[in-house]
PDB file of N, CA and C in Angstrom:
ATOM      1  N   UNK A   1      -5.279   9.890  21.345  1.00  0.00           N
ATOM      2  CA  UNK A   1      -5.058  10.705  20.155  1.00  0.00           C
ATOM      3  C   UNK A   1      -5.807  12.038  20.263  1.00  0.00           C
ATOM      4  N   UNK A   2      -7.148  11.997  20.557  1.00  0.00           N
ATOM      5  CA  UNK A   2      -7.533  13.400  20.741  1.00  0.00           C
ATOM      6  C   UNK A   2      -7.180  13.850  21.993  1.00  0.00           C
ATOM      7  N   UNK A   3      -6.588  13.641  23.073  1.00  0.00           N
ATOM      8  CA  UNK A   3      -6.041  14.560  23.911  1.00  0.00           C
ATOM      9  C   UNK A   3      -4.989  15.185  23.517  1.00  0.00           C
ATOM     10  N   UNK A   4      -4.311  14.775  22.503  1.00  0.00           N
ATOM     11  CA  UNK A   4      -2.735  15.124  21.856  1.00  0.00           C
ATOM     12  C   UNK A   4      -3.609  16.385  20.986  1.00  0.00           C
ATOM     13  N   UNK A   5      -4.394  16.056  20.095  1.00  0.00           N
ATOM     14  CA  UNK A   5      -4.986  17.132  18.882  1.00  0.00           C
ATOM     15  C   UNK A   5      -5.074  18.303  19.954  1.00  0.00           C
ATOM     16  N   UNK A   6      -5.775  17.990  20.834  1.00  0.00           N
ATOM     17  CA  UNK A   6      -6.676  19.737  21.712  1.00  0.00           C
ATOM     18  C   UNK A   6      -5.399  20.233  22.374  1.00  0.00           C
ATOM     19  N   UNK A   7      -4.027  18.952  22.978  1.00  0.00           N
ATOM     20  CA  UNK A   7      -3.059  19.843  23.279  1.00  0.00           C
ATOM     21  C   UNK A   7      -2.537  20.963  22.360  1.00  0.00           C
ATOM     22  N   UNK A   8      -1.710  19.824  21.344  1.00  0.00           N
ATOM     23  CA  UNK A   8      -1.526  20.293  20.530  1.00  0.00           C
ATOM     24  C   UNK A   8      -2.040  21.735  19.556  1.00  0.00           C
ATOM     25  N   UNK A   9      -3.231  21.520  19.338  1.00  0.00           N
ATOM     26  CA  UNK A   9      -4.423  23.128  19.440  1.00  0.00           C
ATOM     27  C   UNK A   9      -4.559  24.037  20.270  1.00  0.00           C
ATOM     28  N   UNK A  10      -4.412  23.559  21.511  1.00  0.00           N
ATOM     29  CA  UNK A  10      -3.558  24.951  22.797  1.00  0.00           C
ATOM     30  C   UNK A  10      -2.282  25.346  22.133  1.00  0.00           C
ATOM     31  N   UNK A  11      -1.719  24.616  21.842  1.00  0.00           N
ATOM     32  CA  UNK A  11      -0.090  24.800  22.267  1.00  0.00           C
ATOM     33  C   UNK A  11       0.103  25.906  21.125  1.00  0.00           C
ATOM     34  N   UNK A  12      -0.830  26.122  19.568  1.00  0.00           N
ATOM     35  CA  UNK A  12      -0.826  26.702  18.660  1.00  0.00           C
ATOM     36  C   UNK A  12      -1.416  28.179  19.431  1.00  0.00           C
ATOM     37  N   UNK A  13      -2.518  27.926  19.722  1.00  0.00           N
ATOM     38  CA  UNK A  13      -3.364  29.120  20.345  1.00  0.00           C
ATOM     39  C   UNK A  13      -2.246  30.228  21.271  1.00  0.00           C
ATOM     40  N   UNK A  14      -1.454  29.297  22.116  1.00  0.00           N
ATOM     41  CA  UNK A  14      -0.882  29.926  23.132  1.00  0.00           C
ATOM     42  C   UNK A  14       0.576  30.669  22.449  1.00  0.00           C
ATOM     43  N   UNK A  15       1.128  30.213  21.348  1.00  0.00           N
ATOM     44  CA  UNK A  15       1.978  30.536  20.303  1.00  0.00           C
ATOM     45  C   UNK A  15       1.355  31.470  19.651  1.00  0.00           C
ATOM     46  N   UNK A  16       0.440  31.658  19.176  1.00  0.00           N
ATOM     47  CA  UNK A  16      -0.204  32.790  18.217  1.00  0.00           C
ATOM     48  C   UNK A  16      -0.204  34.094  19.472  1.00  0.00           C
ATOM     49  N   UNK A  17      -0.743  33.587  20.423  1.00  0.00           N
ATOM     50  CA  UNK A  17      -0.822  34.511  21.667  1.00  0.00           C
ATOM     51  C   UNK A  17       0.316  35.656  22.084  1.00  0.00           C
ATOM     52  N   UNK A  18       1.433  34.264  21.864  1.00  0.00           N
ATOM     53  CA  UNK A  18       2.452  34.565  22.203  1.00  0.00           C
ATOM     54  C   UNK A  18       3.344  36.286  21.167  1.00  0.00           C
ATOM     55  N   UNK A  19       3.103  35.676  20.306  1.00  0.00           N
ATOM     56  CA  UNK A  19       3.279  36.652  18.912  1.00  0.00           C
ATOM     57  C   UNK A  19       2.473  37.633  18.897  1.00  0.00           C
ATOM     58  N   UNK A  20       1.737  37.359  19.538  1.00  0.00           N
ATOM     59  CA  UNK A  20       0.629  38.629  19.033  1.00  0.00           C
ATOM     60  C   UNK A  20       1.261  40.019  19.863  1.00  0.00           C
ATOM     61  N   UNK A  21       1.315  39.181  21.679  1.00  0.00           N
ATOM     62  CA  UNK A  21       1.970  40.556  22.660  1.00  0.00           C
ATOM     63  C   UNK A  21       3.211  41.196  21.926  1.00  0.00           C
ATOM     64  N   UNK A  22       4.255  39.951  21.716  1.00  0.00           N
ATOM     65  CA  UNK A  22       5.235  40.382  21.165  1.00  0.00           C
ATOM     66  C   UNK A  22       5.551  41.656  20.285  1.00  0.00           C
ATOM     67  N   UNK A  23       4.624  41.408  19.254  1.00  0.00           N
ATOM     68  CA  UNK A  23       4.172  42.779  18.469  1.00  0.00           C
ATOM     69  C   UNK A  23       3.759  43.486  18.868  1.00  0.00           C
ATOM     70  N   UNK A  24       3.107  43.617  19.764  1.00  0.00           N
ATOM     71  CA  UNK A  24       2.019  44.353  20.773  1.00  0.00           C
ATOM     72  C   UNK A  24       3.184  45.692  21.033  1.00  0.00           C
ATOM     73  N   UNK A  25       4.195  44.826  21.772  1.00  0.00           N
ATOM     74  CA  UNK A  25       5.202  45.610  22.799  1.00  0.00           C
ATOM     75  C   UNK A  25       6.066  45.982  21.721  1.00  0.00           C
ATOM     76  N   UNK A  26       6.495  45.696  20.586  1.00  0.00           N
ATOM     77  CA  UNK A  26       7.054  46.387  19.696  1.00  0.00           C
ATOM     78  C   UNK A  26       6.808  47.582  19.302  1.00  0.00           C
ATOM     79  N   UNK A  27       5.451  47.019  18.539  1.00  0.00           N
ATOM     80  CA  UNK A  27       4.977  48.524  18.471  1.00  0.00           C
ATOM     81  C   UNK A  27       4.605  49.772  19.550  1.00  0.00           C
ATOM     82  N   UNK A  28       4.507  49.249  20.683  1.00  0.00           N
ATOM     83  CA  UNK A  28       4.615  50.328  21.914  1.00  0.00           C
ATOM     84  C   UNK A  28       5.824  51.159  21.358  1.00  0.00           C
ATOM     85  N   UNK A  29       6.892  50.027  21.432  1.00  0.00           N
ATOM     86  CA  UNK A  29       8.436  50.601  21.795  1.00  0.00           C
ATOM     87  C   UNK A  29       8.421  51.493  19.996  1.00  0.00           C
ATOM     88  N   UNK A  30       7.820  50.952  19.117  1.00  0.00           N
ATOM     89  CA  UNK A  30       8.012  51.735  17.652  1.00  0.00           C
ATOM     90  C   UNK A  30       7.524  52.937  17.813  1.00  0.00           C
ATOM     91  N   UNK A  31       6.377  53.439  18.476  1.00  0.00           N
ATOM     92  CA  UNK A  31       5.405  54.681  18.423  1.00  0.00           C
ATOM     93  C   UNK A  31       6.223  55.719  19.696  1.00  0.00           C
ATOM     94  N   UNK A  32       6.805  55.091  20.827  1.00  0.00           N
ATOM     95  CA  UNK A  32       7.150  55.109  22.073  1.00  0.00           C
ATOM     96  C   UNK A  32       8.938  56.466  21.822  1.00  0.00           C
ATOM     97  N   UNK A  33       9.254  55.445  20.449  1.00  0.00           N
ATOM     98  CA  UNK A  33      10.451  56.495  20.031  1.00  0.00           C
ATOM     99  C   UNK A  33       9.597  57.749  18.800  1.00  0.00           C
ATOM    100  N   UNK A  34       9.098  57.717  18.757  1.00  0.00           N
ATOM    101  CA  UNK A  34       8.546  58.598  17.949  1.00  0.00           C
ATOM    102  C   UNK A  34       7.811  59.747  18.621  1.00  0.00           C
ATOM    103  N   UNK A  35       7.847  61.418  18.251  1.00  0.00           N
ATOM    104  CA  UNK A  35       7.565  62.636  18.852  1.00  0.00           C
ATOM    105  C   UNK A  35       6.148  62.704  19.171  1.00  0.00           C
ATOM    106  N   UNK A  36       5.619  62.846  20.277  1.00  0.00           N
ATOM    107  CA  UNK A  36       4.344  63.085  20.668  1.00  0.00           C
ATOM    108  C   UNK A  36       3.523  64.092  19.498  1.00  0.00           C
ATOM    109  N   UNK A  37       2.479  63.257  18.929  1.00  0.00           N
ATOM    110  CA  UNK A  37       1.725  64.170  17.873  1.00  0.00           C
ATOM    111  C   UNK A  37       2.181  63.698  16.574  1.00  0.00           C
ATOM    112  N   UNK A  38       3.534  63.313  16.273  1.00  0.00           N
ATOM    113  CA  UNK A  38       3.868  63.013  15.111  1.00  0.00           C
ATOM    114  C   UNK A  38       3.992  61.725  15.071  1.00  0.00           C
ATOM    115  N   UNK A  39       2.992  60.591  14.911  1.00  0.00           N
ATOM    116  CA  UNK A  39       3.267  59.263  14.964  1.00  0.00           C
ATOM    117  C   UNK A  39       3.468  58.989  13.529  1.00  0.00           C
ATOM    118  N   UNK A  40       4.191  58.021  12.892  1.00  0.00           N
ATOM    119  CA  UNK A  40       4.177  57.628  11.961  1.00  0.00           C
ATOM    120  C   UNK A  40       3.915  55.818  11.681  1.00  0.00           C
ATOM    121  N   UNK A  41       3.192  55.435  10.574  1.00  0.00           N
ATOM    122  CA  UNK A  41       3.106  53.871  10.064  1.00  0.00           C
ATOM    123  C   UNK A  41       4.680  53.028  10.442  1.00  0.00           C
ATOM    124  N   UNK A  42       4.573  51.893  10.620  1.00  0.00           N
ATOM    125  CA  UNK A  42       5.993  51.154  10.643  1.00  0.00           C
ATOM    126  C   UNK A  42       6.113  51.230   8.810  1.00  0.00           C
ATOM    127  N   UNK A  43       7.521  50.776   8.571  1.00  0.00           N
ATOM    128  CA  UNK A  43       7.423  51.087   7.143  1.00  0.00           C
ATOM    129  C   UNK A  43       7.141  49.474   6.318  1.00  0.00           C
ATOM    130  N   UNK A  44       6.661  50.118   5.149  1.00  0.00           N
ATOM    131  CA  UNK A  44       6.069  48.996   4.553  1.00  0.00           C
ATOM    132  C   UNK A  44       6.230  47.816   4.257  1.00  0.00           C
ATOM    133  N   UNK A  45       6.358  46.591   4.429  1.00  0.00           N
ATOM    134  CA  UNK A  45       6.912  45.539   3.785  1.00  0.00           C
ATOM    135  C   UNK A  45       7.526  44.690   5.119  1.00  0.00           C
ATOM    136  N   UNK A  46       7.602  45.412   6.263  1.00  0.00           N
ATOM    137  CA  UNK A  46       8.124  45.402   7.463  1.00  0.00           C
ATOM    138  C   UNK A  46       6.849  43.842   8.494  1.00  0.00           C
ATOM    139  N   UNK A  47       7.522  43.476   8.914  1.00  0.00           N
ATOM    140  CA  UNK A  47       6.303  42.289  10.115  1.00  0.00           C
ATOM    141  C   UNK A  47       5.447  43.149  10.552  1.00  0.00           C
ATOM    142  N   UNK A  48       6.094  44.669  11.085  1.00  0.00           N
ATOM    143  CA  UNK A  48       5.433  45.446  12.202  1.00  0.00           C
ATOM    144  C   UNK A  48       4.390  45.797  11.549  1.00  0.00           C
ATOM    145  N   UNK A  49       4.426  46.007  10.218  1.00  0.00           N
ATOM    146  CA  UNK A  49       3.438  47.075   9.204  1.00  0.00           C
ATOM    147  C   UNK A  49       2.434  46.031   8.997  1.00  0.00           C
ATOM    148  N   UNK A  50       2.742  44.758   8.736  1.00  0.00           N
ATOM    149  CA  UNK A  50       1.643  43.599   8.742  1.00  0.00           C
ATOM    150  C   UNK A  50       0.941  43.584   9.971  1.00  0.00           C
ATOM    151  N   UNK A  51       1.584  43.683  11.300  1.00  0.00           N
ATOM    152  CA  UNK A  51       0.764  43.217  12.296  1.00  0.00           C
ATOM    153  C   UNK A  51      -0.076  44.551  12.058  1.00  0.00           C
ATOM    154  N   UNK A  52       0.189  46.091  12.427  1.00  0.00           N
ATOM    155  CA  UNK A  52      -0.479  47.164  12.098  1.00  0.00           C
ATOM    156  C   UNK A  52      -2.068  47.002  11.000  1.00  0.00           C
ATOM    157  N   UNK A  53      -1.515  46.329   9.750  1.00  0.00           N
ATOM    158  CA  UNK A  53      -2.397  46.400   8.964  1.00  0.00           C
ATOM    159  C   UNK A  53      -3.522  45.461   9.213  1.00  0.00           C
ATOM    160  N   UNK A  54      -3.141  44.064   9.637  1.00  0.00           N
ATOM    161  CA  UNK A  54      -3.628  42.903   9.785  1.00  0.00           C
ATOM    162  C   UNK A  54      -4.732  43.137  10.935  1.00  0.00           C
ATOM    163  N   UNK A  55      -4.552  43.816  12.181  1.00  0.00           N
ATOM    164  CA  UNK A  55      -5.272  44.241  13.150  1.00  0.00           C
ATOM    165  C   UNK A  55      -5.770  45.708  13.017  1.00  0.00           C
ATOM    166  N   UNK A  56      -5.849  46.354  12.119  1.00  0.00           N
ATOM    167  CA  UNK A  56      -6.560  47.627  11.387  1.00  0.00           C
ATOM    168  C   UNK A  56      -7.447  47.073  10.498  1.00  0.00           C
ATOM    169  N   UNK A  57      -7.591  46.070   9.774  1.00  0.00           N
ATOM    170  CA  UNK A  57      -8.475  45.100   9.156  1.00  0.00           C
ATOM    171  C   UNK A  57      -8.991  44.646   9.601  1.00  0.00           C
ATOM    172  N   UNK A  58      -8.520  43.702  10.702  1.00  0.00           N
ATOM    173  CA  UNK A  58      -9.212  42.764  11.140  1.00  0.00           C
ATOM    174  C   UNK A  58     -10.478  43.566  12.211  1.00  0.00           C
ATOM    175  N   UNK A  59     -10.133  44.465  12.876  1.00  0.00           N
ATOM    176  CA  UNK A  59     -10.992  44.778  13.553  1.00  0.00           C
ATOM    177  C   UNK A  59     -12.742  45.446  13.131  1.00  0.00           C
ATOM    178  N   UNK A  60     -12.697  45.440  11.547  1.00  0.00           N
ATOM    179  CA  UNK A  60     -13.806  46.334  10.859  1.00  0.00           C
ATOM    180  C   UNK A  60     -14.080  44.538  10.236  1.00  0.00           C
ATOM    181  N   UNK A  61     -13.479  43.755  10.387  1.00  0.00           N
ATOM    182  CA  UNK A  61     -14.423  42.345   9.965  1.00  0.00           C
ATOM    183  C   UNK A  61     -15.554  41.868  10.783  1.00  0.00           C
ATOM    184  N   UNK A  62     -16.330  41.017  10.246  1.00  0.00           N
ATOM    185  CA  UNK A  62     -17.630  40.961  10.955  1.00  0.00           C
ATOM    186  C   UNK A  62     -16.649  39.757  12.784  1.00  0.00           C
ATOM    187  N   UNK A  63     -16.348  38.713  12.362  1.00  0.00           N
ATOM    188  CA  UNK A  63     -15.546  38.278  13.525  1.00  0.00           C
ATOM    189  C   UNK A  63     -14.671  39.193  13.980  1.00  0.00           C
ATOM    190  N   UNK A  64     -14.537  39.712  13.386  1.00  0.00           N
ATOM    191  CA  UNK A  64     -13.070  41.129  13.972  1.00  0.00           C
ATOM    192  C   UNK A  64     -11.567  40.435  14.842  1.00  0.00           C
ATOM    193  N   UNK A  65     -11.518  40.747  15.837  1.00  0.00           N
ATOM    194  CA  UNK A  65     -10.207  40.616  16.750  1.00  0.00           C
ATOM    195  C   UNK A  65     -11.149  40.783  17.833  1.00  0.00           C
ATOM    196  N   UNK A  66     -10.480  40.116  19.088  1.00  0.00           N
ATOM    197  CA  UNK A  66     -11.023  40.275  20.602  1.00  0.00           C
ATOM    198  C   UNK A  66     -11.376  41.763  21.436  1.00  0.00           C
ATOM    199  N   UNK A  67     -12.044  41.569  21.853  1.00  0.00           N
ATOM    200  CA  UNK A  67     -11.613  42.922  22.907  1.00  0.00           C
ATOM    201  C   UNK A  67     -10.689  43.218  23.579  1.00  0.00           C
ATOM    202  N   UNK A  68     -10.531  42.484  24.439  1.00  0.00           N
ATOM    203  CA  UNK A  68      -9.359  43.060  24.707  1.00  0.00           C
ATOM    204  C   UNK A  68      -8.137  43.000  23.941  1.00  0.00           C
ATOM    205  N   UNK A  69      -7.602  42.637  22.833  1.00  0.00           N
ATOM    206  CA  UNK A  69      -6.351  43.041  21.869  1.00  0.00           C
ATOM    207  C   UNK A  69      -7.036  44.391  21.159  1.00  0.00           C
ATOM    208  N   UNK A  70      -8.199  44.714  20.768  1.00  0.00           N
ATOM    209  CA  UNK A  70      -8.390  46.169  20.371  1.00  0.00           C
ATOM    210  C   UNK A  70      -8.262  47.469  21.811  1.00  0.00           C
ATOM    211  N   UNK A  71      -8.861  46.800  22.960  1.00  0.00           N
ATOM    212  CA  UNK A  71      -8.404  48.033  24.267  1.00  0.00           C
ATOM    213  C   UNK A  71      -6.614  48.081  24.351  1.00  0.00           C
ATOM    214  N   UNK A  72      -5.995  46.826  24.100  1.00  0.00           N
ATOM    215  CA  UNK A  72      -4.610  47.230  23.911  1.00  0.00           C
ATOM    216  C   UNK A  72      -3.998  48.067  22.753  1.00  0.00           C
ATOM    217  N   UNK A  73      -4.423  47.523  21.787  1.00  0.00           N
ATOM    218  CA  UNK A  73      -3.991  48.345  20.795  1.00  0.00           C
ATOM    219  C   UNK A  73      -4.831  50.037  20.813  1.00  0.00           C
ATOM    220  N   UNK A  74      -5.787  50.232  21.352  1.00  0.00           N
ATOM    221  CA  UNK A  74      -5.989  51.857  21.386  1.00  0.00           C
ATOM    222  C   UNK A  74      -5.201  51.936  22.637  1.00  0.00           C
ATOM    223  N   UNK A  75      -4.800  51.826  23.746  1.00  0.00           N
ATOM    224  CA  UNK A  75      -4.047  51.899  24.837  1.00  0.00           C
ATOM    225  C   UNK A  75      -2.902  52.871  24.449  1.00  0.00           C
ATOM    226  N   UNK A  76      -2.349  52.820  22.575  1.00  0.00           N
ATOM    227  CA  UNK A  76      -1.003  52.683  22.579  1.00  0.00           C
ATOM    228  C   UNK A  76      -0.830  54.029  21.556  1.00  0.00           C
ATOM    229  N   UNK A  77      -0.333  55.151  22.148  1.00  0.00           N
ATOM    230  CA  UNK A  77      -0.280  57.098  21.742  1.00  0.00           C
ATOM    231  C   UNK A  77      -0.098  56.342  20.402  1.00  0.00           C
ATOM    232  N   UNK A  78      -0.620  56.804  19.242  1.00  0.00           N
ATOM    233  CA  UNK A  78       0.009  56.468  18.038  1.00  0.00           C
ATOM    234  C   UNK A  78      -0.858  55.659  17.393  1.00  0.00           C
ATOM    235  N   UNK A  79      -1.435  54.582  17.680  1.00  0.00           N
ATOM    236  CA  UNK A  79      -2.683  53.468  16.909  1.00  0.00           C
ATOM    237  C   UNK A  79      -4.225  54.669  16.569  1.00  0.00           C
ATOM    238  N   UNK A  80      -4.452  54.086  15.515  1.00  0.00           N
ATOM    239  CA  UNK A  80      -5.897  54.562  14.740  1.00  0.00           C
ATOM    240  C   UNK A  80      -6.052  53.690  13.845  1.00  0.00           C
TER     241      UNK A  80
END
């Protein structure tokens, strides 16, 4: 039974993971069509604008977000 729980607890981890790039590369491709200098927010109400906000928050919390998902996300013309 607990080898099933800690799989099972990967298998979540590696799913959240999974979602996270996903967005990651979205928003590349969201900022990516947009004019050098003129970046704009995804619009409101949108997944993209959650992940945006959610990891613009999260990173000024005392646990924050990882390092390396904040070196990706500054990586990307357009994130502040």
């Amino acid at each position: 039974l607990d080898g099933r729980i800690r799989m099972a607890e990967r298998r979540v981890r590696q799913d959240q993971r999974e979602e996270w790039m996903r967005r990651l590369q979205e928003l590349r491709e969201y900022y990516a069509q947009q004019p050098p200098g003129r970046k704009e927010d995804p619009t409101k109400g949108t997944a993209l604008a959650h992940f945006v906000n959610l990891n613009r928050t999260s990173k000024h919390m005392p646990t924050g977000i990882a390092d390396w998902k904040v070196r990706e996300l500054e990586g990307i013309e357009g994130w502040r």
